[in-house]
PDB file of N, CA and C in Angstrom:
ATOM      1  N   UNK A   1       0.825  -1.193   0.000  1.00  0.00           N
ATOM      2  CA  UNK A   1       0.000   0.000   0.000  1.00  0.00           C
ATOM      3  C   UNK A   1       0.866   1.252   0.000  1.00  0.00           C
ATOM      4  N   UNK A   2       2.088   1.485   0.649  1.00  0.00           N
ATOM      5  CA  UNK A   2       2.908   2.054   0.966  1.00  0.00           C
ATOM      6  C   UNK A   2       3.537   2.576  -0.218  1.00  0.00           C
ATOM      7  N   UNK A   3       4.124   1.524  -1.745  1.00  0.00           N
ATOM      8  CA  UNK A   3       4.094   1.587  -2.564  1.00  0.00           C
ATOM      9  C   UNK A   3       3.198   2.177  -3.441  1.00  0.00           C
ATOM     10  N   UNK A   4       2.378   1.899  -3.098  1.00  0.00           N
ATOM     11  CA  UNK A   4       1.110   2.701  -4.168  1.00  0.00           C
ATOM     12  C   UNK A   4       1.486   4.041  -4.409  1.00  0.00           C
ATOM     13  N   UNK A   5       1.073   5.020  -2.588  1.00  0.00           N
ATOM     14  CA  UNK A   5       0.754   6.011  -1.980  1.00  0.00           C
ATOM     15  C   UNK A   5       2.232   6.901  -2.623  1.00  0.00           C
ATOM     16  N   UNK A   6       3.315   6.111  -2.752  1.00  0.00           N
ATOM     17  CA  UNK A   6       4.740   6.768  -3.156  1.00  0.00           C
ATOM     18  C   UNK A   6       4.829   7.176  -4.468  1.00  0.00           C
ATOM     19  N   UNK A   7       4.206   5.843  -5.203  1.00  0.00           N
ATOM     20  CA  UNK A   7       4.223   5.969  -6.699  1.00  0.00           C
ATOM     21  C   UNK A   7       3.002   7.151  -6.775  1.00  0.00           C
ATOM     22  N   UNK A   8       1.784   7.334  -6.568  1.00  0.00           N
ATOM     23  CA  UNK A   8       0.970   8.256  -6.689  1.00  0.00           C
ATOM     24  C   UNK A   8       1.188   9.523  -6.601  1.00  0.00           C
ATOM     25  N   UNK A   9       1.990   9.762  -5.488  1.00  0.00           N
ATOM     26  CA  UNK A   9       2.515  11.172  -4.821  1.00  0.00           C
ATOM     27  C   UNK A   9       3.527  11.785  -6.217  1.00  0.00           C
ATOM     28  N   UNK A  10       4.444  10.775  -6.826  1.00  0.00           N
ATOM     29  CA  UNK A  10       5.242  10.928  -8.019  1.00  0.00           C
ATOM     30  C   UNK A  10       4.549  11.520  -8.972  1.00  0.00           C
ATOM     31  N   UNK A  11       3.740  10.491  -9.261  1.00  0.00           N
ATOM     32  CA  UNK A  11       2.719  11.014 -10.516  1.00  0.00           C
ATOM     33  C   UNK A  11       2.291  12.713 -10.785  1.00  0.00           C
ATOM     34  N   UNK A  12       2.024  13.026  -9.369  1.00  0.00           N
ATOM     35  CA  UNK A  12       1.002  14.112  -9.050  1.00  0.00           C
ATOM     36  C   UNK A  12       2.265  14.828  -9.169  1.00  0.00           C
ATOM     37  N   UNK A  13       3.776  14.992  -8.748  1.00  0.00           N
ATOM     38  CA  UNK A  13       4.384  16.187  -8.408  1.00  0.00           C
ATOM     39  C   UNK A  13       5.289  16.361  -9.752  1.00  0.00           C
ATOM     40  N   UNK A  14       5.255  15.363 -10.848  1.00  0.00           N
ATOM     41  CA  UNK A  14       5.753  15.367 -11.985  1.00  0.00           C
ATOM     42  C   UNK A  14       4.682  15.857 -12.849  1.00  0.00           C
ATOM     43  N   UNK A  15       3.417  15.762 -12.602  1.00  0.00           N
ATOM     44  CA  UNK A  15       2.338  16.338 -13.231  1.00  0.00           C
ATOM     45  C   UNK A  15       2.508  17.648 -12.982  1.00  0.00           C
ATOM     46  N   UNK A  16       2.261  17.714 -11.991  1.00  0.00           N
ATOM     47  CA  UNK A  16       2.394  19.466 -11.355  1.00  0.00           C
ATOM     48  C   UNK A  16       3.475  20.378 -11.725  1.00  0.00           C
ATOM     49  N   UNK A  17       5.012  19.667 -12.051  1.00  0.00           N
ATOM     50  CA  UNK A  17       6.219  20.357 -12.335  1.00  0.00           C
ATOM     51  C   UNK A  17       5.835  20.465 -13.719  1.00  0.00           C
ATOM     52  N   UNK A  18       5.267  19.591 -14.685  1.00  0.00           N
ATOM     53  CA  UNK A  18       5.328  20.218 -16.192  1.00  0.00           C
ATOM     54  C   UNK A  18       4.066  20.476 -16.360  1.00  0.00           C
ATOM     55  N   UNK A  19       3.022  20.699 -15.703  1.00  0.00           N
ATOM     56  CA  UNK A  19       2.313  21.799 -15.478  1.00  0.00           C
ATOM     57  C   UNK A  19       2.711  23.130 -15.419  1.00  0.00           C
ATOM     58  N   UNK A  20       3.476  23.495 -14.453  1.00  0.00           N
ATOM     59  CA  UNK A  20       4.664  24.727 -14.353  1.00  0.00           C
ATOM     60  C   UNK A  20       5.572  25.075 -15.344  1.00  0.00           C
ATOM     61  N   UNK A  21       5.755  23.858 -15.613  1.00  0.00           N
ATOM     62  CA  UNK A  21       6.772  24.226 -17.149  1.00  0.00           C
ATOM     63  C   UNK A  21       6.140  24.669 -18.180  1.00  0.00           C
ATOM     64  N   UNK A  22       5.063  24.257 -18.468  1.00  0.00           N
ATOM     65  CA  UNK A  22       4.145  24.464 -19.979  1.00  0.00           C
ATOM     66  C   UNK A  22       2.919  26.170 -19.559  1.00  0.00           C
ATOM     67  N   UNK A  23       3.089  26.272 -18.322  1.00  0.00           N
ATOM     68  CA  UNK A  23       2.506  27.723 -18.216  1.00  0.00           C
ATOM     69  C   UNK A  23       3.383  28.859 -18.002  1.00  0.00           C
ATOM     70  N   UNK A  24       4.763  28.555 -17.584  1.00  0.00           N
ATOM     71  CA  UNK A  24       5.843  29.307 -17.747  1.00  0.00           C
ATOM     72  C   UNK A  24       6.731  29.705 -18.816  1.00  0.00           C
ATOM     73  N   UNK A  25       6.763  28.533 -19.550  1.00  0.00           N
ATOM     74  CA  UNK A  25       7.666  28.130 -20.904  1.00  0.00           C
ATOM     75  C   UNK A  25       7.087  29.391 -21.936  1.00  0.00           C
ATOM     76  N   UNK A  26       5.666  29.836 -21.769  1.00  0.00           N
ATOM     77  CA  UNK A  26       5.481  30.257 -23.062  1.00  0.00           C
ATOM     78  C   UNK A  26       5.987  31.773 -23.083  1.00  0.00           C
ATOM     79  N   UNK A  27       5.999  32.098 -22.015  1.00  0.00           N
ATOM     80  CA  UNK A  27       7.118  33.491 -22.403  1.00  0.00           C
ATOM     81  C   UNK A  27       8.523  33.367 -23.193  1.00  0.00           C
ATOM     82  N   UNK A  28       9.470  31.986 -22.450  1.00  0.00           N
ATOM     83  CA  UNK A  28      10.637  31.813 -23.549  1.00  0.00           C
ATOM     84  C   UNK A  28      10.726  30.970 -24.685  1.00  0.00           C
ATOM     85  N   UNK A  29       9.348  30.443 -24.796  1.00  0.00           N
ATOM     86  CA  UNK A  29       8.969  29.889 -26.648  1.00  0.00           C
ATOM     87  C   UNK A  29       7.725  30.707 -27.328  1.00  0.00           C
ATOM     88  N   UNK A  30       8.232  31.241 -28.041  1.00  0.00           N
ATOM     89  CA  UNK A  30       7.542  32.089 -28.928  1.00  0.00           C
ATOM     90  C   UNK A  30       7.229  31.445 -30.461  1.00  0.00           C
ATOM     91  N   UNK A  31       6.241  30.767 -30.577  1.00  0.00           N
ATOM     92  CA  UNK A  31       5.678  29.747 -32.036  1.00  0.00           C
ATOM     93  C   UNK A  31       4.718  30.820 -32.680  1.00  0.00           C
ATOM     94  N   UNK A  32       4.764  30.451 -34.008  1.00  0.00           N
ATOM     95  CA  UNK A  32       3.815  31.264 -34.292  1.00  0.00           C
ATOM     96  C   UNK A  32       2.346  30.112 -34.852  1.00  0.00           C
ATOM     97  N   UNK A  33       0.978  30.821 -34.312  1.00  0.00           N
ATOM     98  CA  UNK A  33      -0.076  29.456 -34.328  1.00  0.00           C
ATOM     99  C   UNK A  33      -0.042  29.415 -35.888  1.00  0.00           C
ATOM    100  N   UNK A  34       0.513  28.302 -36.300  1.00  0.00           N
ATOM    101  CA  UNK A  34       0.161  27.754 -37.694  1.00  0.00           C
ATOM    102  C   UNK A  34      -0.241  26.311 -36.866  1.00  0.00           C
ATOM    103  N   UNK A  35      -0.934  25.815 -37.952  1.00  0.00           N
ATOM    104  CA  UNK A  35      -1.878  24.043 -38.346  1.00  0.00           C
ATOM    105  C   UNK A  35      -0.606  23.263 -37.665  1.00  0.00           C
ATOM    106  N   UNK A  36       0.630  23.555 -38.822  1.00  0.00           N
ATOM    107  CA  UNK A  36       1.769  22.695 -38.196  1.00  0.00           C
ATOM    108  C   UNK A  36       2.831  22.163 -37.003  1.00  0.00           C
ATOM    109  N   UNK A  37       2.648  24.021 -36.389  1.00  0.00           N
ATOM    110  CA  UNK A  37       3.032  23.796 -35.092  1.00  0.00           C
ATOM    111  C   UNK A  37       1.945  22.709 -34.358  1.00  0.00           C
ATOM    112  N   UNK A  38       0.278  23.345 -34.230  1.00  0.00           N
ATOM    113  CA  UNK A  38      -0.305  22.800 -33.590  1.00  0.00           C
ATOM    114  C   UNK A  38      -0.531  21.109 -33.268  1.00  0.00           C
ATOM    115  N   UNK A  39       0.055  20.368 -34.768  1.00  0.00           N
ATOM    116  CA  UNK A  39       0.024  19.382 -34.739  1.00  0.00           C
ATOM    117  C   UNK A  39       1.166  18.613 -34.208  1.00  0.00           C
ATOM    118  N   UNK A  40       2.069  19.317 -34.106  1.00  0.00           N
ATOM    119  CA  UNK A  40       3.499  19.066 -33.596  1.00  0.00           C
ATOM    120  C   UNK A  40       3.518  19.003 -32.204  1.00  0.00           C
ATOM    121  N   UNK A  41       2.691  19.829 -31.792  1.00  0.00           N
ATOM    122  CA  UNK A  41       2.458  20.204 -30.465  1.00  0.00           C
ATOM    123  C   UNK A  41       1.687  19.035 -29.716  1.00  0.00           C
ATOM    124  N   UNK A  42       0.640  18.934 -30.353  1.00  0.00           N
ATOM    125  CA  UNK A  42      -0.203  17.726 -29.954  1.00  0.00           C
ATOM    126  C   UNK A  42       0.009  16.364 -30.095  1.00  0.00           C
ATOM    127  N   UNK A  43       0.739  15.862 -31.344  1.00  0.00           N
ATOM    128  CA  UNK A  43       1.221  14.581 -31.387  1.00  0.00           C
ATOM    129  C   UNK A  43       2.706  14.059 -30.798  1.00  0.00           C
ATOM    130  N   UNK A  44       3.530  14.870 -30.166  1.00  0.00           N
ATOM    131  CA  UNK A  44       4.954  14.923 -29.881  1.00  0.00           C
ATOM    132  C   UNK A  44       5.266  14.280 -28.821  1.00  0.00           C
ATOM    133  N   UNK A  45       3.867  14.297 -27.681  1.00  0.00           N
ATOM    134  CA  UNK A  45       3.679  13.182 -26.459  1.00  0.00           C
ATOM    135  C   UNK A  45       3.575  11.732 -26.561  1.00  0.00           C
ATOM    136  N   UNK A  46       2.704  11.763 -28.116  1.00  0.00           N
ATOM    137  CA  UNK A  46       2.246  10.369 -28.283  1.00  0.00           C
ATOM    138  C   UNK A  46       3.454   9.929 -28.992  1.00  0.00           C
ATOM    139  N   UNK A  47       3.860  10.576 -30.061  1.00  0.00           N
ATOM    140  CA  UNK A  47       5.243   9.722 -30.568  1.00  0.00           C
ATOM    141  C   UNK A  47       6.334   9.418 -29.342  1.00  0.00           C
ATOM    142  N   UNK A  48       6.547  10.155 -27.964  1.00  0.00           N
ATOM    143  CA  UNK A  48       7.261  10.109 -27.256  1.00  0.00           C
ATOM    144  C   UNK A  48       6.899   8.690 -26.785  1.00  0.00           C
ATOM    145  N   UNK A  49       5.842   8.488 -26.001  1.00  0.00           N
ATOM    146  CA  UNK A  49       5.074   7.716 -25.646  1.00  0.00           C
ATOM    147  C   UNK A  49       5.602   6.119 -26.236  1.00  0.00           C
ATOM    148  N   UNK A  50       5.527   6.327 -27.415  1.00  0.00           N
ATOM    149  CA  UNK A  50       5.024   5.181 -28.598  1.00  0.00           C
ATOM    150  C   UNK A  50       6.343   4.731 -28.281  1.00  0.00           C
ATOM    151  N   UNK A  51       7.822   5.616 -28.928  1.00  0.00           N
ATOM    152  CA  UNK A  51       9.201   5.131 -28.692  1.00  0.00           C
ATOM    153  C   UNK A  51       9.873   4.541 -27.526  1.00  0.00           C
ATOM    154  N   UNK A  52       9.069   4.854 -26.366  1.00  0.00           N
ATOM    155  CA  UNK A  52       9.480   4.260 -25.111  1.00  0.00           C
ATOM    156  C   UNK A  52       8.775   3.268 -24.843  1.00  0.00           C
ATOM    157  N   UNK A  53       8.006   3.254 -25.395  1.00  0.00           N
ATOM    158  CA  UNK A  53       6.721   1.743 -24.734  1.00  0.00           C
ATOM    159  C   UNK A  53       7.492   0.688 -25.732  1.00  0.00           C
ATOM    160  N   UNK A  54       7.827   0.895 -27.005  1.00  0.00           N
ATOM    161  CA  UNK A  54       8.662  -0.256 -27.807  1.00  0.00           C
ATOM    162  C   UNK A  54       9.847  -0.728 -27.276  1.00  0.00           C
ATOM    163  N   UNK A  55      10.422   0.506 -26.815  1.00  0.00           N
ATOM    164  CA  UNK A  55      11.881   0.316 -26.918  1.00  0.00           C
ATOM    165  C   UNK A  55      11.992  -0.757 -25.124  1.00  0.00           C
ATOM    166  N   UNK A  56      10.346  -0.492 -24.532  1.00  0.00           N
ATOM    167  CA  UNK A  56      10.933  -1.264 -22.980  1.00  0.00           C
ATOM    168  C   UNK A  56      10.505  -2.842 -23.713  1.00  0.00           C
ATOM    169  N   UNK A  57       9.653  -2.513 -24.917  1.00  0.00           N
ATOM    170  CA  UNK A  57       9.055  -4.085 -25.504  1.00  0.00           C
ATOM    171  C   UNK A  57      10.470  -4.752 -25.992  1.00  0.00           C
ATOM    172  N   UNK A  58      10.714  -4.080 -26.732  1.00  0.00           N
ATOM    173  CA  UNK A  58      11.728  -4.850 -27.051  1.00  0.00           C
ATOM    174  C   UNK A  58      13.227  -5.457 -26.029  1.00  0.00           C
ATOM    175  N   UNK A  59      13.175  -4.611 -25.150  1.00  0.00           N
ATOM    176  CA  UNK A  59      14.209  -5.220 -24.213  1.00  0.00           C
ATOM    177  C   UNK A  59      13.511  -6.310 -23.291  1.00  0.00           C
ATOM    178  N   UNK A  60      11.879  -6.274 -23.376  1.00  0.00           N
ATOM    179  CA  UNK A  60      11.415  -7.240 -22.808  1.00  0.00           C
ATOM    180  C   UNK A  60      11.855  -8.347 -23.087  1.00  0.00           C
ATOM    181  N   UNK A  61      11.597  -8.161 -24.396  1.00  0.00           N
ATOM    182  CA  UNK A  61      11.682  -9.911 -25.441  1.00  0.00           C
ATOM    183  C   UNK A  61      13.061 -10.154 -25.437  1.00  0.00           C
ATOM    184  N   UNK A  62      13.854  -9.116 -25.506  1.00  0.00           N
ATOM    185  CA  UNK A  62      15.324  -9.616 -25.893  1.00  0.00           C
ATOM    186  C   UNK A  62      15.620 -10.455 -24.320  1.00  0.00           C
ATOM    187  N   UNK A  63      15.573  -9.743 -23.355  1.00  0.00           N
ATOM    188  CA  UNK A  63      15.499  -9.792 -22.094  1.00  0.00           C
ATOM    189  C   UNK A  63      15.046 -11.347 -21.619  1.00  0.00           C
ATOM    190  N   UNK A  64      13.928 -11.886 -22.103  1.00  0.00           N
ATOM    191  CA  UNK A  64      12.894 -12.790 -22.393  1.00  0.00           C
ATOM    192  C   UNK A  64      13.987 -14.219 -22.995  1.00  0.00           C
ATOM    193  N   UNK A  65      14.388 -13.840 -24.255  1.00  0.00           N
ATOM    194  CA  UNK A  65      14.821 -15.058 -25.173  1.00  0.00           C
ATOM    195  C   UNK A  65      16.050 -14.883 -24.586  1.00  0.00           C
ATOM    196  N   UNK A  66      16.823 -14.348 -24.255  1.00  0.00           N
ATOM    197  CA  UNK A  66      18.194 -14.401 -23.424  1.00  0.00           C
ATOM    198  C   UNK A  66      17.837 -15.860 -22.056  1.00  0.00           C
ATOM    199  N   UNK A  67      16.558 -15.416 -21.428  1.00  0.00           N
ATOM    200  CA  UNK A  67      16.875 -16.092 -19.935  1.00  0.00           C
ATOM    201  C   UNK A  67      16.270 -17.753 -20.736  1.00  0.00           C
ATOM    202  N   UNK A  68      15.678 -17.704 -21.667  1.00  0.00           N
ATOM    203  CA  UNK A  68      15.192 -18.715 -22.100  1.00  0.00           C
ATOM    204  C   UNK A  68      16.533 -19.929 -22.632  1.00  0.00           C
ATOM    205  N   UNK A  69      16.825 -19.077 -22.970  1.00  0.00           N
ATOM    206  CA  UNK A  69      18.278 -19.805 -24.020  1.00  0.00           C
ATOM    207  C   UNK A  69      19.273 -20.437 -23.230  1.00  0.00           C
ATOM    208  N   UNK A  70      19.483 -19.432 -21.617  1.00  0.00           N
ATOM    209  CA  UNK A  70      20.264 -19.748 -20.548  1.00  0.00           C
ATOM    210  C   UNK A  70      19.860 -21.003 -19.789  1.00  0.00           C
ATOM    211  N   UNK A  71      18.333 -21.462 -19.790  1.00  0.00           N
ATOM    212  CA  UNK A  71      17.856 -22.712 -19.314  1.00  0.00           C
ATOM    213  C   UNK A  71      18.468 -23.800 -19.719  1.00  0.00           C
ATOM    214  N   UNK A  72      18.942 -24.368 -18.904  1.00  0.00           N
ATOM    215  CA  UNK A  72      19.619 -26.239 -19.658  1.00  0.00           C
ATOM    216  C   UNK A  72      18.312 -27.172 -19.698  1.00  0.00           C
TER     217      UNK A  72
END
């Protein structure tokens, strides 16, 4: 439970710090609103997202067929 309450507290104060960042930031990033920024803007989490969720997949599996191979 203890675990939970730690991991939760994380969530919330990493939420909260780029919360702070993204209402502060816009004084020292200056974009101008075009279509392209906006889409850049909006999809840049999910491609982030996407590259890290593979990249832990794939060390899963590698990770995976390694301990498999090590079995006699």
């Amino acid at each position: 439970m203890k675990d939970k309450i730690i991991f939760i507290t994380k969530v919330l104060i990493a939420s909260w710090l780029l919360s702070l960042g993204i209402k502060y930031s816009e004084k020292l990033l200056v974009l101008a609103p075009t279509n392209i920024n906006a889409i850049v803007i909006v999809f840049t989490p999910c491609f982030i997202m996407v590259a890290f969720l593979s990249w832990k997949y794939w060390q899963d599996i590698h990770n995976t067929a390694i301990k498999i191979k090590e079995k006699p």
